[in-house]
Protein backbone atom coordinates (compact mmCIF):
# COMPACT_ATOMS: atom_id res chain seq x y z
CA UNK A 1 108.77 -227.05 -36.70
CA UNK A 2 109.43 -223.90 -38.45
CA UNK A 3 113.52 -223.00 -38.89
CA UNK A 4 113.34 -220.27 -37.08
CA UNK A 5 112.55 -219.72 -33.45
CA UNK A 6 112.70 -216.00 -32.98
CA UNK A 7 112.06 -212.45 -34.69
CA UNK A 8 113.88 -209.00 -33.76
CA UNK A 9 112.03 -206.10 -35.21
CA UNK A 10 113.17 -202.52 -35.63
CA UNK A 11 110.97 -199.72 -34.42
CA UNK A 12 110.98 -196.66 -36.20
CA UNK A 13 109.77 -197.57 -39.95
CA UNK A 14 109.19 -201.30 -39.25
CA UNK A 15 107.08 -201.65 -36.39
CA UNK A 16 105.69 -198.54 -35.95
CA UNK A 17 104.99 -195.22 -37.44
CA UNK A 18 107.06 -192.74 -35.44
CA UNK A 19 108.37 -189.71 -37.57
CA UNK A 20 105.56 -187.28 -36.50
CA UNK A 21 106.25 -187.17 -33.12
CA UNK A 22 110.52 -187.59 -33.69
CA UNK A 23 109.74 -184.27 -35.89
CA UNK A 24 107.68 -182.39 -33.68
CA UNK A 25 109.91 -183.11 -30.63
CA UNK A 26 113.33 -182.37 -32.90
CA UNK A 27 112.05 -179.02 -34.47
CA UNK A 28 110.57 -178.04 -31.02
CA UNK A 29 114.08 -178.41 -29.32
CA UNK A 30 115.72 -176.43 -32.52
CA UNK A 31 112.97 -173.70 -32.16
CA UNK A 32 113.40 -173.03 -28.45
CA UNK A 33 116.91 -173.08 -29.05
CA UNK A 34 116.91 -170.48 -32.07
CA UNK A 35 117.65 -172.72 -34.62
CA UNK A 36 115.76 -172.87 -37.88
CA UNK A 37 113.85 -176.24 -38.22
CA UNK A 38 114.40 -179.20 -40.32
CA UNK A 39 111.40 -180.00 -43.09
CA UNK A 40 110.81 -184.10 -42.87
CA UNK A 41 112.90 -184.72 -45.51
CA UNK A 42 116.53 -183.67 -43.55
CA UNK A 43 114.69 -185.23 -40.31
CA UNK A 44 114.76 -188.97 -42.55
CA UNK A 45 118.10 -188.50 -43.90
CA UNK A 46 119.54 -188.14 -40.02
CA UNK A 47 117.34 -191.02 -39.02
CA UNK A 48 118.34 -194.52 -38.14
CA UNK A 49 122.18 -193.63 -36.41
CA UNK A 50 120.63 -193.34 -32.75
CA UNK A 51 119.49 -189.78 -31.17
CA UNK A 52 122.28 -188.84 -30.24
CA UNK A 53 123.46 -188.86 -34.31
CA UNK A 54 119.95 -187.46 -35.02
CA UNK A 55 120.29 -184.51 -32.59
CA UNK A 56 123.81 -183.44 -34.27
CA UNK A 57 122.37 -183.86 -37.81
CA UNK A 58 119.98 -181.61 -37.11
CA UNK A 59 121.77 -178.66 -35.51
CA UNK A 60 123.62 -176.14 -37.59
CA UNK A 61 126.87 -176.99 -38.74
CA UNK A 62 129.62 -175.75 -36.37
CA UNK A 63 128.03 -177.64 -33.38
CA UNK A 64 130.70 -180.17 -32.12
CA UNK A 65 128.95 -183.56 -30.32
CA UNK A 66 131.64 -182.57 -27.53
CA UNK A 67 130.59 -179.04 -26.99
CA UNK A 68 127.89 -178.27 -24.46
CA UNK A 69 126.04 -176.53 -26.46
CA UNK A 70 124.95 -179.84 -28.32
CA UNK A 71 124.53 -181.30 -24.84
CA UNK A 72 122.20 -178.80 -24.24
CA UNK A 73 120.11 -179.44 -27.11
CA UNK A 74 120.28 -183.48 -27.08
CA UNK A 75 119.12 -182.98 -23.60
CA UNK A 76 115.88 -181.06 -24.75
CA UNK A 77 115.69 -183.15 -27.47
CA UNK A 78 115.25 -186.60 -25.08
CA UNK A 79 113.09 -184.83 -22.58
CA UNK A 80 110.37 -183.56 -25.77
CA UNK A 81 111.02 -186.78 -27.30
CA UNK A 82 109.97 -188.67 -24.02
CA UNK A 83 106.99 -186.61 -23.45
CA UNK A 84 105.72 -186.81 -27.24
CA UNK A 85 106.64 -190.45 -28.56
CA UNK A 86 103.38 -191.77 -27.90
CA UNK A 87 101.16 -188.69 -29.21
CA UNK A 88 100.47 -189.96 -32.92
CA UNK A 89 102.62 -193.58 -33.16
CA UNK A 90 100.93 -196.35 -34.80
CA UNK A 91 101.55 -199.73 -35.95
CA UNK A 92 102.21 -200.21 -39.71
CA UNK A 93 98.57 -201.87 -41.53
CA UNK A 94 98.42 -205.60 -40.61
CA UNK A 95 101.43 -205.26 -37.70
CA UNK A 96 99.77 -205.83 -34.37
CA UNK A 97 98.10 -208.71 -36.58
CA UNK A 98 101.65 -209.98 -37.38
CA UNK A 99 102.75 -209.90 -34.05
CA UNK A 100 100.43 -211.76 -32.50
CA UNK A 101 100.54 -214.49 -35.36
CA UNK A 102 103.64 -214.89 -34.52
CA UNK A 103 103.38 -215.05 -30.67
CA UNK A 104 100.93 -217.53 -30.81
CA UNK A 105 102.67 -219.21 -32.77
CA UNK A 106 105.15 -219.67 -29.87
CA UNK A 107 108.17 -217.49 -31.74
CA UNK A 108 110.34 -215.44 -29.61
CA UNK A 109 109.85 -211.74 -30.31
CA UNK A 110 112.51 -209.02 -29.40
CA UNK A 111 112.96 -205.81 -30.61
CA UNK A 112 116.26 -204.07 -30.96
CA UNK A 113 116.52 -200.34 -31.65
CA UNK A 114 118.45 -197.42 -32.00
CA UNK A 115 116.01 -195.03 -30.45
CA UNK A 116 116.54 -194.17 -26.49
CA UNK A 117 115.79 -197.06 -24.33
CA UNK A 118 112.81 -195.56 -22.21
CA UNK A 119 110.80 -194.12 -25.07
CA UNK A 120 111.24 -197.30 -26.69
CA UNK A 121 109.60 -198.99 -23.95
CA UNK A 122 107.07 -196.16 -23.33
CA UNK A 123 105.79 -196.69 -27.11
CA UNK A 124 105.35 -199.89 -27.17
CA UNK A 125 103.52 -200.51 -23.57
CA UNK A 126 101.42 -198.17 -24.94
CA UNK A 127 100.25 -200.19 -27.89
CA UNK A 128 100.78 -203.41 -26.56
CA UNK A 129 100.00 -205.20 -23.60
CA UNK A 130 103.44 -205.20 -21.31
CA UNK A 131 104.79 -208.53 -21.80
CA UNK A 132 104.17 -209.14 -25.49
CA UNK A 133 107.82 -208.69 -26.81
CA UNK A 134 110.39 -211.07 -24.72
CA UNK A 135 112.95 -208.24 -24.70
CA UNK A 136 113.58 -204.42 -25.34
CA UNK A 137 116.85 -202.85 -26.00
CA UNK A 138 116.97 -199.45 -27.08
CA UNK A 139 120.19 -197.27 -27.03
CA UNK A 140 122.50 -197.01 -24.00
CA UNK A 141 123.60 -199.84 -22.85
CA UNK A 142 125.40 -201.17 -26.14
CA UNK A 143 126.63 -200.13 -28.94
CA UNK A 144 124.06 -198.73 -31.28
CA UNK A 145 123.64 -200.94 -34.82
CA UNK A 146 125.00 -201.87 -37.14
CA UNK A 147 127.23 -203.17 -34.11
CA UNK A 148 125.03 -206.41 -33.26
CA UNK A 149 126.22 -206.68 -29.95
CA UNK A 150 122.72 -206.02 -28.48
CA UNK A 151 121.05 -208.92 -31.01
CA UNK A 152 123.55 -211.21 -30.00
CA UNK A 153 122.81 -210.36 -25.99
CA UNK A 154 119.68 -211.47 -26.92
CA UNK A 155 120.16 -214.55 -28.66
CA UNK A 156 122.37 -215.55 -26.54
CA UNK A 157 119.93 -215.20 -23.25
CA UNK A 158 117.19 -217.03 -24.48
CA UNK A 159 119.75 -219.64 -25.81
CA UNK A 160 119.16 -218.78 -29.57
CA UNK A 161 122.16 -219.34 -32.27
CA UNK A 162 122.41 -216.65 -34.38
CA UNK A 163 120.81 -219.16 -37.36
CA UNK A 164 117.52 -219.13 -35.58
CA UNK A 165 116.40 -215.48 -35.93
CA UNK A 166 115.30 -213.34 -38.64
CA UNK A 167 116.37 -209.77 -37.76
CA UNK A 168 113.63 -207.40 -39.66
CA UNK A 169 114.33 -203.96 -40.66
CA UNK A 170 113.43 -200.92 -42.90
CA UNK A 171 117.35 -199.98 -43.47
CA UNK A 172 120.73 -200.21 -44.41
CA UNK A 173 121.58 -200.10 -40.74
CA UNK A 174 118.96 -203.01 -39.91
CA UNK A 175 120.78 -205.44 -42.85
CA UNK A 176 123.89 -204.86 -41.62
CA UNK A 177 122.96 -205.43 -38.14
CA UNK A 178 121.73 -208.70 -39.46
CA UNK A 179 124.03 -209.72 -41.32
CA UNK A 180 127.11 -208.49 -38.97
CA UNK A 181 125.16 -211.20 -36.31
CA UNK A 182 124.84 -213.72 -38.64
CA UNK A 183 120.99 -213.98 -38.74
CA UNK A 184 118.56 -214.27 -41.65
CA UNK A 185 118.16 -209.95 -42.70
CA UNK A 186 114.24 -209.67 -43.51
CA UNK A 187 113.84 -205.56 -45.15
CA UNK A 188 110.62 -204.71 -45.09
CA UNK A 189 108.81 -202.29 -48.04
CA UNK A 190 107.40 -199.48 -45.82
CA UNK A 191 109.91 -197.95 -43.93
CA UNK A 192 111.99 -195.43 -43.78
CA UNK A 193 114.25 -195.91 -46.67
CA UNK A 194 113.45 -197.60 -50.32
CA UNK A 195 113.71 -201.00 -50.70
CA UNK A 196 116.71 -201.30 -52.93
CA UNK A 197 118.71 -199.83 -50.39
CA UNK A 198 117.69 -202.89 -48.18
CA UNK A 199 118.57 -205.23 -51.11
CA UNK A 200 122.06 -203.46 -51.46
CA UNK A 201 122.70 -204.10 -48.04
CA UNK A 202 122.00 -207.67 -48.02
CA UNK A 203 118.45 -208.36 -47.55
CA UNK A 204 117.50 -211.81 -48.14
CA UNK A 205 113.94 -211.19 -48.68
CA UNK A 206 111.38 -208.53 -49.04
CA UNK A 207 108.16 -208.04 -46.92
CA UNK A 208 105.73 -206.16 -49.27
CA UNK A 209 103.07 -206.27 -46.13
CA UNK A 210 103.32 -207.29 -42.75
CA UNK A 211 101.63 -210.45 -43.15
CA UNK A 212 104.52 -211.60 -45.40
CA UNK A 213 106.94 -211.37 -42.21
CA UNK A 214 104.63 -214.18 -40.63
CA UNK A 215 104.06 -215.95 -43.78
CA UNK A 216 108.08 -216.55 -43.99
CA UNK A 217 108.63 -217.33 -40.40
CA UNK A 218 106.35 -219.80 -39.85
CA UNK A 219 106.82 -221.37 -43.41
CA UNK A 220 110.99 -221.84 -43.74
């Protein structure tokens, strides 16, 4: 039997492809509101902290989370987001493969993310048959990672110690969330940030592809 019995993914740069619509929704919000719009470089340096960080990022300085006028604007933000996450997102070459391997397989797959809960689930029924990841959790009902409360919600559910899951990201925030849980911290190549930020953060191991995620699971 393989050592490990279950796989939490990230979304955004691990799973999926997601910064064209995150971009298009963000600088559509700052437009309407006046603001001058971020180029994709500033939109991945904000990325990874939950929207609600992402939203503030982006705004001019001066804007307080507290004041609102940054209510205003998240709430623009989440209602373009929610309307536009599924326009261009794809699955990273070989991933829907890679899932499936690994569902057959008879792992446990769960995905925990920073993003808002319901476009989280919005994406991924749209590329996946409903039903193919055990469990969702996106932001708002615990804290947002590196805080692995949410991981350990799910481990602890399906009856999972923290030893039987490899937690696979594409950043610092993903490691950490990993290793704060105490499960096995799998970075992944393609992602959002370069892979020697994963390494600094603790990852374990390295997926150059997606196949290499299966390849380790069901080989430990």
């Amino acid at each position: 039997m393989p050592r490990y019995k279950a796989v939490i993914f990230d979304l955004d740069g691990t799973l999926c492809y997601t910064l064209d619509d995150l971009a298009a929704s963000m600088n559509e919000m700052l437009g309407i509101l006046g603001h001058k719009k971020n180029t994709e470089e500033e939109l991945l340096q904000n990325i990874n902290h939950g929207a609600r960080t992402f939203v503030l990022k982006s705004l001019p300085d001066g804007i307080d989370e507290s004041s609102a006028e940054f209510e205003k604007a998240f709430a623009l933000y989440d209602a373009l987001y929610y309307l536009h996450c599924a326009d261009n997102v794809r699955f990273y070459d070989g991933m829907e493969e890679t899932i499936f391997r690994l569902k057959d397989a008879g792992i446990k797959l769960f995905v925990h993310t920073n993003k808002q809960d319901a476009p989280s689930h919005k994406i991924l029924t749209h590329l996946l048959p409903e039903g193919t990841f055990d469990m969702i959790i996106g932001a708002g009902i615990f804290n947002v990672k590196p805080d692995p409360e949410a991981s350990l919600h799910i481990a602890s559910e399906f009856g999972l110690s923290p030893e039987e899951v490899v937690f696979c990201g594409d950043s610092d925030v993903d490691m950490k969330t990993a290793r704060n849980a105490g499960m096995f911290p799998l970075g992944v190549a393609w992602g959002f940030r370069p892979k020697e930020v994963l390494i600094e953060n603790g990852a374990e191991l390295i997926a150059e592809k997606a196949e290499d995620i299966a390849d380790f699971v069901l080989n430990s």
